[in-house]
C-alpha atoms as a PDB file:
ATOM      1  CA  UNK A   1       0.000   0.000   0.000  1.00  0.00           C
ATOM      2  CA  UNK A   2       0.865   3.731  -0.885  1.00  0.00           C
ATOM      3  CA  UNK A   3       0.021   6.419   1.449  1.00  0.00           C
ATOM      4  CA  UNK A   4      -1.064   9.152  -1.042  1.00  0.00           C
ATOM      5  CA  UNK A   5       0.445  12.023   0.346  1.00  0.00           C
ATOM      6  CA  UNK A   6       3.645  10.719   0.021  1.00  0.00           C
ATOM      7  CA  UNK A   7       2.813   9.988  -3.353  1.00  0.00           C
ATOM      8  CA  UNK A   8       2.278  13.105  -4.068  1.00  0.00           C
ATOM      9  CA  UNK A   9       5.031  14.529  -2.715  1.00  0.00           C
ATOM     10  CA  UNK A  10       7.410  12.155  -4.940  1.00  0.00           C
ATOM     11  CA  UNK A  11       5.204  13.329  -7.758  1.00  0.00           C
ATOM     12  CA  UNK A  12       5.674  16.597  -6.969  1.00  0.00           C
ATOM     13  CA  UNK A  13       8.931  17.437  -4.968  1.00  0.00           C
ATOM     14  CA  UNK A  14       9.300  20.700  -5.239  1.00  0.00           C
ATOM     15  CA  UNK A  15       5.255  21.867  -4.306  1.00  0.00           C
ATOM     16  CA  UNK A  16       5.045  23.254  -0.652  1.00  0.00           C
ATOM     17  CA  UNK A  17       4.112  21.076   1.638  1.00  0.00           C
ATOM     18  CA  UNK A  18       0.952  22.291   2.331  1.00  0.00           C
ATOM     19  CA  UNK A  19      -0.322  22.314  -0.501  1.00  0.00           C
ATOM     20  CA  UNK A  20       0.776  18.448  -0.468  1.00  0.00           C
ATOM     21  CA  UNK A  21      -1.316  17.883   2.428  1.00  0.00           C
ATOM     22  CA  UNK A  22      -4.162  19.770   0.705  1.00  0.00           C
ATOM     23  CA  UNK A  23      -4.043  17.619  -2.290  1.00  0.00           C
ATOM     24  CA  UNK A  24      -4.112  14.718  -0.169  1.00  0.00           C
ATOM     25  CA  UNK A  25      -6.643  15.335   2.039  1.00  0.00           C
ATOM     26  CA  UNK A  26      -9.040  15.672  -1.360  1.00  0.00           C
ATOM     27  CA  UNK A  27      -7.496  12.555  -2.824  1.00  0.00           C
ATOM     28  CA  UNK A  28      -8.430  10.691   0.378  1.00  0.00           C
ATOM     29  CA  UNK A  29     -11.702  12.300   0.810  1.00  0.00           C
ATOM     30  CA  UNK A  30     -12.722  11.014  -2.763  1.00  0.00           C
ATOM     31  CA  UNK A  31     -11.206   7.312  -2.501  1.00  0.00           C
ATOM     32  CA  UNK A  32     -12.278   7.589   1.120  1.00  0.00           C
ATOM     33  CA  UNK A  33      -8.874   5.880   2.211  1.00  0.00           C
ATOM     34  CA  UNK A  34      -5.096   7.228   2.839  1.00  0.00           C
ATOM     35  CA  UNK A  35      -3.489   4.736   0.902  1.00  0.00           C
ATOM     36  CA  UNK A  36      -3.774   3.221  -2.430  1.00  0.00           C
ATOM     37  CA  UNK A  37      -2.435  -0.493  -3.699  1.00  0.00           C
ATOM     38  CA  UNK A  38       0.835  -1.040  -5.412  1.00  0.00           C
ATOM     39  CA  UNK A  39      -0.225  -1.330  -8.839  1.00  0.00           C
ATOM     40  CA  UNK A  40      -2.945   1.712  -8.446  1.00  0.00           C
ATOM     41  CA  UNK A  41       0.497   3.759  -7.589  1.00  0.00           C
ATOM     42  CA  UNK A  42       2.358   2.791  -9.996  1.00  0.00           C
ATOM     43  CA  UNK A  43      -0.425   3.075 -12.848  1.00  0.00           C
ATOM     44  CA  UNK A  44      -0.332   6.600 -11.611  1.00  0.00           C
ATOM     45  CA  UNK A  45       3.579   7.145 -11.913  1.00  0.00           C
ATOM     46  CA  UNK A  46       3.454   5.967 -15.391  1.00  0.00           C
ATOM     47  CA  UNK A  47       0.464   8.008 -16.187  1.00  0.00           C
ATOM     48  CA  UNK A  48       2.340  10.945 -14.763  1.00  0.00           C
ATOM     49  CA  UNK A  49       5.706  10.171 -16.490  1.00  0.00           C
ATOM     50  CA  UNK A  50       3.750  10.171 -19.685  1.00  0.00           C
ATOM     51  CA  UNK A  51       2.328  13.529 -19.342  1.00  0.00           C
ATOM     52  CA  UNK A  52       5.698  14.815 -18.586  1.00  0.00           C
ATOM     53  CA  UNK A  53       7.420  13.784 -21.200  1.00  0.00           C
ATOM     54  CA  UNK A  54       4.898  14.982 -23.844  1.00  0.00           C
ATOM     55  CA  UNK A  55       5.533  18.650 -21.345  1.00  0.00           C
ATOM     56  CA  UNK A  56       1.944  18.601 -19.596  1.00  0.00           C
ATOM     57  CA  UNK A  57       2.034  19.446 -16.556  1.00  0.00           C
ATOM     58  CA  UNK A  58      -0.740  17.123 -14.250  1.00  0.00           C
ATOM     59  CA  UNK A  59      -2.419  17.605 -11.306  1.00  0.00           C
END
């Protein structure tokens, strides 16, 4: 399991870190759980590493 905020925050190292806990506090109120499963992570890392290298920036 993931915890989300730390996902974020190796998503997005150089956002404050309060506006870490902000975006994890909404990503836990919608999946209505602080951590995620393995795979979900990763699926997210890749989906973020694609949008990156094609210069999007996600949220």
């Amino acid at each position: 399991m993931v915890n989300l905020e730390k996902l974020i925050a190796e998503l997005y190292p150089d956002m404050p870190q309060e506006q870490r806990i902000a975006y994890a506090k909404i990503a836990i109120d919608a999946s209505k759980t602080p951590t995620i499963s393995d795979a979900k992570a990763e699926q997210i890392r890749q989906a973020y590493k694609k949008l990156r290298d094609k210069g999007i920036e996600a949220l």
